[in-house]
Protein backbone atom coordinates (compact mmCIF):
# COMPACT_ATOMS: atom_id res chain seq x y z
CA UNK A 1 -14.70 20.76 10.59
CA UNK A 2 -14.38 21.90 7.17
CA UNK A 3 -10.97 23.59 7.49
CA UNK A 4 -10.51 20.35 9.05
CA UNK A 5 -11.49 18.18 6.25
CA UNK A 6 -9.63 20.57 3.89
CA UNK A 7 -6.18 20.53 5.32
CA UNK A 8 -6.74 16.62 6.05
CA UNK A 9 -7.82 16.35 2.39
CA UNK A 10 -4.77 18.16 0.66
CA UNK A 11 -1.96 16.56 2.84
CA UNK A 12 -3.36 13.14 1.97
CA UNK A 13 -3.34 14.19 -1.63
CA UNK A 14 0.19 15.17 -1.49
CA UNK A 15 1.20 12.32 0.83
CA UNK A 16 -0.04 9.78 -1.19
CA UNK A 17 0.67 9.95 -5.04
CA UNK A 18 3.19 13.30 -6.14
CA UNK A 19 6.29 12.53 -6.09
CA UNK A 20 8.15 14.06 -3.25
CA UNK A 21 11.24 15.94 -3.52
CA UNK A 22 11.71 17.15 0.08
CA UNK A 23 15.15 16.43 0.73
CA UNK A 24 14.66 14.95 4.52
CA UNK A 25 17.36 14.01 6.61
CA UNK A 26 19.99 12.13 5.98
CA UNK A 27 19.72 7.95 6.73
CA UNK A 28 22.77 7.02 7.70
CA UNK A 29 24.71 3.82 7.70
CA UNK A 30 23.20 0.68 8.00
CA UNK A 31 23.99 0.61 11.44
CA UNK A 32 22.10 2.48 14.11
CA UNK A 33 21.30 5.49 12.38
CA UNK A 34 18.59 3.63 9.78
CA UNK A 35 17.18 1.80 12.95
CA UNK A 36 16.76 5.39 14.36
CA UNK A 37 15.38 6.58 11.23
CA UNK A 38 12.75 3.68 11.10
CA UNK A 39 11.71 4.89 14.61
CA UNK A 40 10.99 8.46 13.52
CA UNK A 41 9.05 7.36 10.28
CA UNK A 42 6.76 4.58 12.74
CA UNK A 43 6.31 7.56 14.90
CA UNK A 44 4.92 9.89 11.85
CA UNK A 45 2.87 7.24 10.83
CA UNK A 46 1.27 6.82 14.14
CA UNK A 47 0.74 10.87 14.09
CA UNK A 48 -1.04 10.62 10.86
CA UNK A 49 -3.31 7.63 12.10
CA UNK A 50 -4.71 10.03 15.04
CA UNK A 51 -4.99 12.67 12.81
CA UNK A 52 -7.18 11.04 10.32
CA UNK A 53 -8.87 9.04 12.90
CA UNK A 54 -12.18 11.08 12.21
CA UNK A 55 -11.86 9.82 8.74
CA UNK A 56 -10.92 5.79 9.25
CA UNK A 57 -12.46 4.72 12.83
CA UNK A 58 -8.61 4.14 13.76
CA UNK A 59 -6.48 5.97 16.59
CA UNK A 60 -3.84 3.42 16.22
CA UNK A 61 -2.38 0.97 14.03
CA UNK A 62 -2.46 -2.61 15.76
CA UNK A 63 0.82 -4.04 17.39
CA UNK A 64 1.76 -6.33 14.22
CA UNK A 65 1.46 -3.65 11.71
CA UNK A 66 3.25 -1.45 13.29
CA UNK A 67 6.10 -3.95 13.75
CA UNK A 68 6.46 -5.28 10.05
CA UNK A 69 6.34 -1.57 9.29
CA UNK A 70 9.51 -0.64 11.33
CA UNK A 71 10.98 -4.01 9.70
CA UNK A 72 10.49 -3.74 6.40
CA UNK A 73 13.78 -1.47 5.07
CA UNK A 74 12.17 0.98 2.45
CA UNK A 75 15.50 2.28 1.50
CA UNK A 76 16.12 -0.76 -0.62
CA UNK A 77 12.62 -0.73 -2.71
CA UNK A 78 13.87 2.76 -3.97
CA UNK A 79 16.83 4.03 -6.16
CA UNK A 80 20.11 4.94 -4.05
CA UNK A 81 19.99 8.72 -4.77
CA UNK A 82 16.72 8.45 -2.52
CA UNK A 83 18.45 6.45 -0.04
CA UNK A 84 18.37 9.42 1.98
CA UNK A 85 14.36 10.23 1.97
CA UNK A 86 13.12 6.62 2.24
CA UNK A 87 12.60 7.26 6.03
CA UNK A 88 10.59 10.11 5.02
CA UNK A 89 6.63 9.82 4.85
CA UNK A 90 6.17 10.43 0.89
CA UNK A 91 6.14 8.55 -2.25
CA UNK A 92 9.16 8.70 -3.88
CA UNK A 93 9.75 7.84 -8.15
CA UNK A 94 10.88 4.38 -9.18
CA UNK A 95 10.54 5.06 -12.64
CA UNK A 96 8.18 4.30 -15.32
CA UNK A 97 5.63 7.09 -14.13
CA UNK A 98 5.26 5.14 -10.94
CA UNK A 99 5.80 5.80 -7.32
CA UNK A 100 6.29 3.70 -3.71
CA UNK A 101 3.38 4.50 -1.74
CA UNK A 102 3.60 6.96 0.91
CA UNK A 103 4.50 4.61 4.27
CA UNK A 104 1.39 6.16 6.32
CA UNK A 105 -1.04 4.99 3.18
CA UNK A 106 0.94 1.24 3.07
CA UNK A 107 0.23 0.95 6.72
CA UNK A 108 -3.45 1.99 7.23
CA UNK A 109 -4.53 0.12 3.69
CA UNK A 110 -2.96 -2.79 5.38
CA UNK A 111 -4.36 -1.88 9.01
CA UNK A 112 -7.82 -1.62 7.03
CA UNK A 113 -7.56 -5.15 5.23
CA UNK A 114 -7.03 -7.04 8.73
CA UNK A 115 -4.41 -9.60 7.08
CA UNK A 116 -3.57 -12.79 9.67
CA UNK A 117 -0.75 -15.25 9.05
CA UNK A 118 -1.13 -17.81 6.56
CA UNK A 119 -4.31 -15.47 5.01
CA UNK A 120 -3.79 -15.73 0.89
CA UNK A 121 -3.50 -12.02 -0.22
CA UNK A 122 -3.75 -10.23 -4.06
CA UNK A 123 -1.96 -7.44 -4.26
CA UNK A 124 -2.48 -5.45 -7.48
CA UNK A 125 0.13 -2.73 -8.45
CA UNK A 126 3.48 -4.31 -7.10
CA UNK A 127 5.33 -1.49 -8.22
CA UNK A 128 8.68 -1.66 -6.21
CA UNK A 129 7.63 -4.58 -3.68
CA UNK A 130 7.26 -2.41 -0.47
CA UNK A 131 3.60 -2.96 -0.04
CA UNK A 132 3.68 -7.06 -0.36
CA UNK A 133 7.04 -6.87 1.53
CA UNK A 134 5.00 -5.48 4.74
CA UNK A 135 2.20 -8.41 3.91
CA UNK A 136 5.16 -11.28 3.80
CA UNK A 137 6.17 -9.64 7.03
CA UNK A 138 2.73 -10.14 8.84
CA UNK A 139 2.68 -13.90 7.30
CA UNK A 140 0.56 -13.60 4.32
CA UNK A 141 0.33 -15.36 1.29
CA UNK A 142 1.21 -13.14 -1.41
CA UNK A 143 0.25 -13.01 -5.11
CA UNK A 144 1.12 -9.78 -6.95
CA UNK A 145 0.41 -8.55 -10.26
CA UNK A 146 1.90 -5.46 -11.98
CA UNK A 147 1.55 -3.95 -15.64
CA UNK A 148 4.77 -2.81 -16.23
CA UNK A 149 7.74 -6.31 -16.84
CA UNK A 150 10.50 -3.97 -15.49
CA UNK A 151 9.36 -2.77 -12.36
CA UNK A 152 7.76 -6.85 -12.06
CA UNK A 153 11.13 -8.18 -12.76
CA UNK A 154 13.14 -5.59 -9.91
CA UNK A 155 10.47 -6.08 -7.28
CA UNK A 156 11.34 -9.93 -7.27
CA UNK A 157 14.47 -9.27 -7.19
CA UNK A 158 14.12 -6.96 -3.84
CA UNK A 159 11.84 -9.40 -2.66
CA UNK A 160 14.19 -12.37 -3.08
CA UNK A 161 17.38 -10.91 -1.54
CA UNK A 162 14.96 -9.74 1.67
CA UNK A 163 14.01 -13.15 2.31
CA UNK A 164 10.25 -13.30 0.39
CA UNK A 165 10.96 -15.00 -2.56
CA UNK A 166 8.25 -16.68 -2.12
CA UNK A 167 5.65 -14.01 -2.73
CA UNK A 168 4.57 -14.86 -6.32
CA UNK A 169 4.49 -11.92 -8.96
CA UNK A 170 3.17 -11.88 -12.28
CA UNK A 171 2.89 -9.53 -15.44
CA UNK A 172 -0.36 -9.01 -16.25
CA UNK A 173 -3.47 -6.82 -16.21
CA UNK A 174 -4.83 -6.26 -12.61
CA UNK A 175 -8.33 -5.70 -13.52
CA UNK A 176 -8.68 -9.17 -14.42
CA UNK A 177 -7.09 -9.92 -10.50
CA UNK A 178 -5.30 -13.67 -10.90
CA UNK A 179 -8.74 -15.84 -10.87
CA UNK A 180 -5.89 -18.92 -10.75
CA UNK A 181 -5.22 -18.30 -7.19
CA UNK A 182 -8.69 -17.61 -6.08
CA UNK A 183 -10.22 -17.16 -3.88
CA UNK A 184 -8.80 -14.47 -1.72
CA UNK A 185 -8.62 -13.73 1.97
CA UNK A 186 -7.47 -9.97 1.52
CA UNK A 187 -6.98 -7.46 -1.88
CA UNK A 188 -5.19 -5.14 -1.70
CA UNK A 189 -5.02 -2.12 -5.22
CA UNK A 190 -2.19 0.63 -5.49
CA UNK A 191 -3.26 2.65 -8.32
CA UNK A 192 -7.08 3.71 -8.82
CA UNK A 193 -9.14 2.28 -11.21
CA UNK A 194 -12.48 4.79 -12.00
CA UNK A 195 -14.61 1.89 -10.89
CA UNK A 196 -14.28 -1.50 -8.89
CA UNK A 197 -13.05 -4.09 -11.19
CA UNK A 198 -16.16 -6.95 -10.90
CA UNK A 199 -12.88 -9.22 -11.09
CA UNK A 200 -11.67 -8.68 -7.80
CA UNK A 201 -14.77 -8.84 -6.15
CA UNK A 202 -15.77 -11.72 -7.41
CA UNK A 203 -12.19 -13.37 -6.19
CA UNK A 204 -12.83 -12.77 -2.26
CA UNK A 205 -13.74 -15.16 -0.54
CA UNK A 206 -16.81 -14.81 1.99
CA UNK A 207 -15.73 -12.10 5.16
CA UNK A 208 -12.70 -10.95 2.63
CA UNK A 209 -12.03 -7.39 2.30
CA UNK A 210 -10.94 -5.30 -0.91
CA UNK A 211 -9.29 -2.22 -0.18
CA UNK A 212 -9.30 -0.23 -3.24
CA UNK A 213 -8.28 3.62 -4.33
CA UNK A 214 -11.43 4.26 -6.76
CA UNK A 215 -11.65 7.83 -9.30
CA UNK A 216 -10.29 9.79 -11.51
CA UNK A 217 -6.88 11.06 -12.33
CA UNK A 218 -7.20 14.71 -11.28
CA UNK A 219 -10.04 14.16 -9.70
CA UNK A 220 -11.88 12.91 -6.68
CA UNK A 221 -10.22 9.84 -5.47
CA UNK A 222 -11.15 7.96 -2.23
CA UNK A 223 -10.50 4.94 -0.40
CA UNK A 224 -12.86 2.20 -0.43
CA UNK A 225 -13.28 -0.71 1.94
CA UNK A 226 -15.68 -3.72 0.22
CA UNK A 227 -16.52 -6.79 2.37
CA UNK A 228 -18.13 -9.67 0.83
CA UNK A 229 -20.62 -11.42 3.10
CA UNK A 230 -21.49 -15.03 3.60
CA UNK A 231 -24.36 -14.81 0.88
CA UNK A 232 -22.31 -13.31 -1.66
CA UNK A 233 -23.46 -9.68 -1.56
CA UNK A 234 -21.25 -6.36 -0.88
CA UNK A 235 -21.20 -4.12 1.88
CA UNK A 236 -18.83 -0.77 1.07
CA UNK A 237 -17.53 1.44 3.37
CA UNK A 238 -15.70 5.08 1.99
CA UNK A 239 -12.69 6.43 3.87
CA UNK A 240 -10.25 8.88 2.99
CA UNK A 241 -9.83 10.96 0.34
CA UNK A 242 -6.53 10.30 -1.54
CA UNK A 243 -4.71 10.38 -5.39
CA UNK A 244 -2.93 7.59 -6.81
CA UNK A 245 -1.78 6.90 -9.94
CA UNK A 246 -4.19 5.60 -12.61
CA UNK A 247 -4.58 1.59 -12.92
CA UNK A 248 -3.34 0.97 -16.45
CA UNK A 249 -4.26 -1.68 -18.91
């Protein structure tokens, strides 16, 4: 078990925050060949769930995860000259210090917040739009909030010409979540914070999850799961070890 934990530990370390450079195969036209590609990164993903199933109580993704996953065209929430590893399951740059998520940590952080159509979701972190792209696909609501104006600014754009203009981004410090719009069905946090912002928490509504990357840069990260109860309290559930980028002020 712990050679186990240890090999489970490093690949999720690696899958989830370095930036790959693996060149992977080539995608393809638009055609056939990216639908085939698609069908060979649902099909890693779904290797990865059973593999860490010890870890997150799941042996498979549900039915409507898996779908908006194969819909959702990752090669156009990264530069062209990684056109050719978007079907790959790694984070990849986008600039600014930041990376898309690996696809296997997009889909079980969305497994594990349990979003339903119409639910109103925060995302925090947009980064390149892939993550709230796979939320608009399962029907959410989505507001979004990212640190850096550029990578705010591109996402939109993304989002727009994919058909989900109407998820609603803003500039802005994500510790301070987007009490506006509260409260919140589902949150959802791409880069780790050391601690749980008391922000967010207080912005989900009763039976909402927060599913949050919490530690250190260079350190021990893991995922947490927080569900607010009826009465206002907290119950917290740990998950898998992983290593995201810092949340940023």
């Amino acid at each position: 078990m712990k050679r186990l934990l240890g090999t489970l530990f490093a690949w999720l370390l690696g899958g989830s925050a370095a930036i790959g450079t693996d060149g992977g195969d080539p995608a393809g036209s638009e055609g056939g060949a990216f639908a085939d590609a698609r069908r060979r990164l649902l099909a890693d993903i779904d290797h990865h769930t059973r593999e860490t199933a010890a870890f997150t109580g799941l042996t498979r993704l549900s039915d409507p995860v898996r779908a908006a996953m194969q819909r959702v065209p990752r090669e156009r929430f990264v530069d062209e000259t990684h056109h050719q590893r978007a079907f790959s399951d790694q984070p990849l740059g986008i600039g600014h210090g930041q990376t898309i998520s690996q696809p296997f940590m997009v889909a079980l952080m969305t497994e594990l917040l349990g979003v339903r159509a119409g639910d109103r979701v925060l995302e925090i972190g947009t980064g390149s739009g892939y993550q709230a792209a796979v939320l608009a696909e399962l029907g959410a609501r989505v507001y979004s909030v990212e640190i850096i104006a550029p990578l705010a600014q591109r996402a939109h754009s993304t989002l727009r010409a994919l058909g989900h203009g109407d998820v609603e981004i803003r500039v802005g410090d994500g510790h301070l979540g987007w009490p506006e719009a509260a409260p919140f069905d589902a949150i959802v946090v791409t880069a780790a914070p050391p601690d749980v912002p008391p922000a967010l928490v207080d912005q989900l509504a009763p039976g909402a999850r927060l599913v949050i990357p919490v530690g250190l840069r260079g350190g021990e990260q893991e995922l947490r799961i927080i569900l607010k109860r009826a009465d206002g309290g907290t119950e917290v559930r740990r998950s898998v070890p992983v290593s995201f980028v810092p949340m940023t002020r």
